[in-house]
C-alpha atoms as a PDB file:
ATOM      1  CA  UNK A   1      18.450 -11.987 -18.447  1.00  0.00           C
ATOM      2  CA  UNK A   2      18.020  -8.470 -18.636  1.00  0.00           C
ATOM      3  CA  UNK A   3      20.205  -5.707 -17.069  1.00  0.00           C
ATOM      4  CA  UNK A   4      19.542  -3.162 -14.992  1.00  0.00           C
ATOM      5  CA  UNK A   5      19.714   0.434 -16.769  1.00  0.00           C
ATOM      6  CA  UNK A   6      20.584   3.711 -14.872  1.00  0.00           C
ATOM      7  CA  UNK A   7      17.745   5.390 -14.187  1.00  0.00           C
ATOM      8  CA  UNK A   8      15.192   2.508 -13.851  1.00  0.00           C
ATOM      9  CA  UNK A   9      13.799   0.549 -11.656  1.00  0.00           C
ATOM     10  CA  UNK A  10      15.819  -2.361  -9.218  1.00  0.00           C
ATOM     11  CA  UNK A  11      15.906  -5.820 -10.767  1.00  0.00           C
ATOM     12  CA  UNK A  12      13.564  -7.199  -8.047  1.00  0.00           C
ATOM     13  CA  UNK A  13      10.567  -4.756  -9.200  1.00  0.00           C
ATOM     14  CA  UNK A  14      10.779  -6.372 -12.580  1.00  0.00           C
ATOM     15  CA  UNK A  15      10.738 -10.331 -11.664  1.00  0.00           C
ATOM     16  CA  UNK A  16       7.509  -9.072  -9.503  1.00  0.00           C
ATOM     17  CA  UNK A  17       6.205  -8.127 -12.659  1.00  0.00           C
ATOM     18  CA  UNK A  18       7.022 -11.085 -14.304  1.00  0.00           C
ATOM     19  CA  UNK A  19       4.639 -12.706 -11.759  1.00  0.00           C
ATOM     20  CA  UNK A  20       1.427 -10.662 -12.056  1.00  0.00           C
ATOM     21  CA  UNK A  21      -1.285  -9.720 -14.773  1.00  0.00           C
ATOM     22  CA  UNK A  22      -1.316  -6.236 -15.222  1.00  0.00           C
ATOM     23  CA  UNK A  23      -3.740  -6.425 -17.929  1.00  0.00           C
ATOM     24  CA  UNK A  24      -6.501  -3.783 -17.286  1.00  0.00           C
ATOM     25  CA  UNK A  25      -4.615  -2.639 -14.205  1.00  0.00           C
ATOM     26  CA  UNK A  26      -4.111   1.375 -13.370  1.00  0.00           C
ATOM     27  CA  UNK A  27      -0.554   1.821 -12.777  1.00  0.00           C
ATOM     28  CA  UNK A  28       0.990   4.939 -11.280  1.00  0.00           C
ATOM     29  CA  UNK A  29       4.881   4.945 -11.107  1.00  0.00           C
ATOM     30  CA  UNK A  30       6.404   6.531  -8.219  1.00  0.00           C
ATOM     31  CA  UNK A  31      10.161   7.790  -7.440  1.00  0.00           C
ATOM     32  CA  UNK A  32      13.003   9.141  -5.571  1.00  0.00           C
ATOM     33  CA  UNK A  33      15.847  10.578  -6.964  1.00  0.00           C
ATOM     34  CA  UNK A  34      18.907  12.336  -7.221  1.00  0.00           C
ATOM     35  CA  UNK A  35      18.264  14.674  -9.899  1.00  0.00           C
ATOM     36  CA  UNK A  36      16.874  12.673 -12.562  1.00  0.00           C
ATOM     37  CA  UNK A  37      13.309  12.963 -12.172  1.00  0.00           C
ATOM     38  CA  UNK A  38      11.537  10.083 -13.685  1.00  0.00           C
ATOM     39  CA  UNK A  39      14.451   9.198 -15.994  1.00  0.00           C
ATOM     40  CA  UNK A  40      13.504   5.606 -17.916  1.00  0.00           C
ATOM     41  CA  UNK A  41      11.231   4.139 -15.227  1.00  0.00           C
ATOM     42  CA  UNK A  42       7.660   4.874 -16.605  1.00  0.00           C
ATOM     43  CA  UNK A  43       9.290   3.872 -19.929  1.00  0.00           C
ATOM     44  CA  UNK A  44      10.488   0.923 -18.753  1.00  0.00           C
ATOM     45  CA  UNK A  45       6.961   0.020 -17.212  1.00  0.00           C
ATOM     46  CA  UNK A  46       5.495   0.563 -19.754  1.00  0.00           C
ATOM     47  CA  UNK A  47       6.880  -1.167 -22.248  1.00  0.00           C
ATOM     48  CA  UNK A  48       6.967  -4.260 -20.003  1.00  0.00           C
ATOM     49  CA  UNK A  49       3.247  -3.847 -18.805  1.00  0.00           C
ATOM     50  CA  UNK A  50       1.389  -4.173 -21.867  1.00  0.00           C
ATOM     51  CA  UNK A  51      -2.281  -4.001 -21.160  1.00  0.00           C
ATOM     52  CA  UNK A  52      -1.960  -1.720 -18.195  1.00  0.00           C
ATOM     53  CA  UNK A  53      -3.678   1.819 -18.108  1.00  0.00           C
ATOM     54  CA  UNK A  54      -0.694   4.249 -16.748  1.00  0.00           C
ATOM     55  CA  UNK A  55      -1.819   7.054 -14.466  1.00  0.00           C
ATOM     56  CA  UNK A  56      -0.002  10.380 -13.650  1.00  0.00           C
ATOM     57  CA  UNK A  57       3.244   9.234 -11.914  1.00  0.00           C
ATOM     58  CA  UNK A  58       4.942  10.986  -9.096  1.00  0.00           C
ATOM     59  CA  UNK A  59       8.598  11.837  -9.152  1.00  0.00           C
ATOM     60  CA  UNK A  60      10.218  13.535  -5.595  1.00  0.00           C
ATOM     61  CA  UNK A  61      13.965  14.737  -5.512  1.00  0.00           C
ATOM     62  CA  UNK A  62      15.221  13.018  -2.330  1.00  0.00           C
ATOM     63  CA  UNK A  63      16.180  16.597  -0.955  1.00  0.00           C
ATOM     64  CA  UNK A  64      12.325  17.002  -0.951  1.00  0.00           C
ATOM     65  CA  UNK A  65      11.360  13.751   0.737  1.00  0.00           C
ATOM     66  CA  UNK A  66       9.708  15.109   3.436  1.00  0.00           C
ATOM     67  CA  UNK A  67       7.462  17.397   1.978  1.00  0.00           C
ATOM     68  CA  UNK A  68       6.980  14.634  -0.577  1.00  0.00           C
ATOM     69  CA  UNK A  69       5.347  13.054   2.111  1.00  0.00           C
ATOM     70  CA  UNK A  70       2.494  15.354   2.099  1.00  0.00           C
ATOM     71  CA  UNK A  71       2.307  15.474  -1.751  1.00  0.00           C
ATOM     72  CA  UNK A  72       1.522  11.101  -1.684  1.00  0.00           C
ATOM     73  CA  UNK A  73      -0.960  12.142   0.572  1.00  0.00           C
ATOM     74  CA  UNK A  74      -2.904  13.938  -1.317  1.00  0.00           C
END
């Protein structure tokens, strides 16, 4: 079993991965945070989803959230 590393994602996003073919699949990894920005996530992602085609990801400081909000939407 693997453990969780600081500045990746929670446990339960990787056993959903486990369960799906992300072979071919666009992937864009997006976060809150404290500080850290993107830290290990899209790392971690991509390591784990081989096959996948990675797109820009979006990382918004928690401070920011609400103007983040306009920023997804786009």
């Amino acid at each position: 079993m693997r453990t969780k590393l600081a500045g990746e994602f929670p446990m339960a996003v990787y056993s959903q991965t486990d369960l799906l073919d992300f072979t071919g699949g666009k992937v864009m990894v997006a976060v809150t945070h404290e500080g850290s920005g993107m830290a290990d996530c899209e790392r971690a992602l991509k390591k784990k989803l081989k096959g996948a085609v990675f797109g820009k990801g979006l990382a918004i400081h928690v401070a920011d959230a609400q103007s983040g909000e306009k920023i997804v939407a786009k």
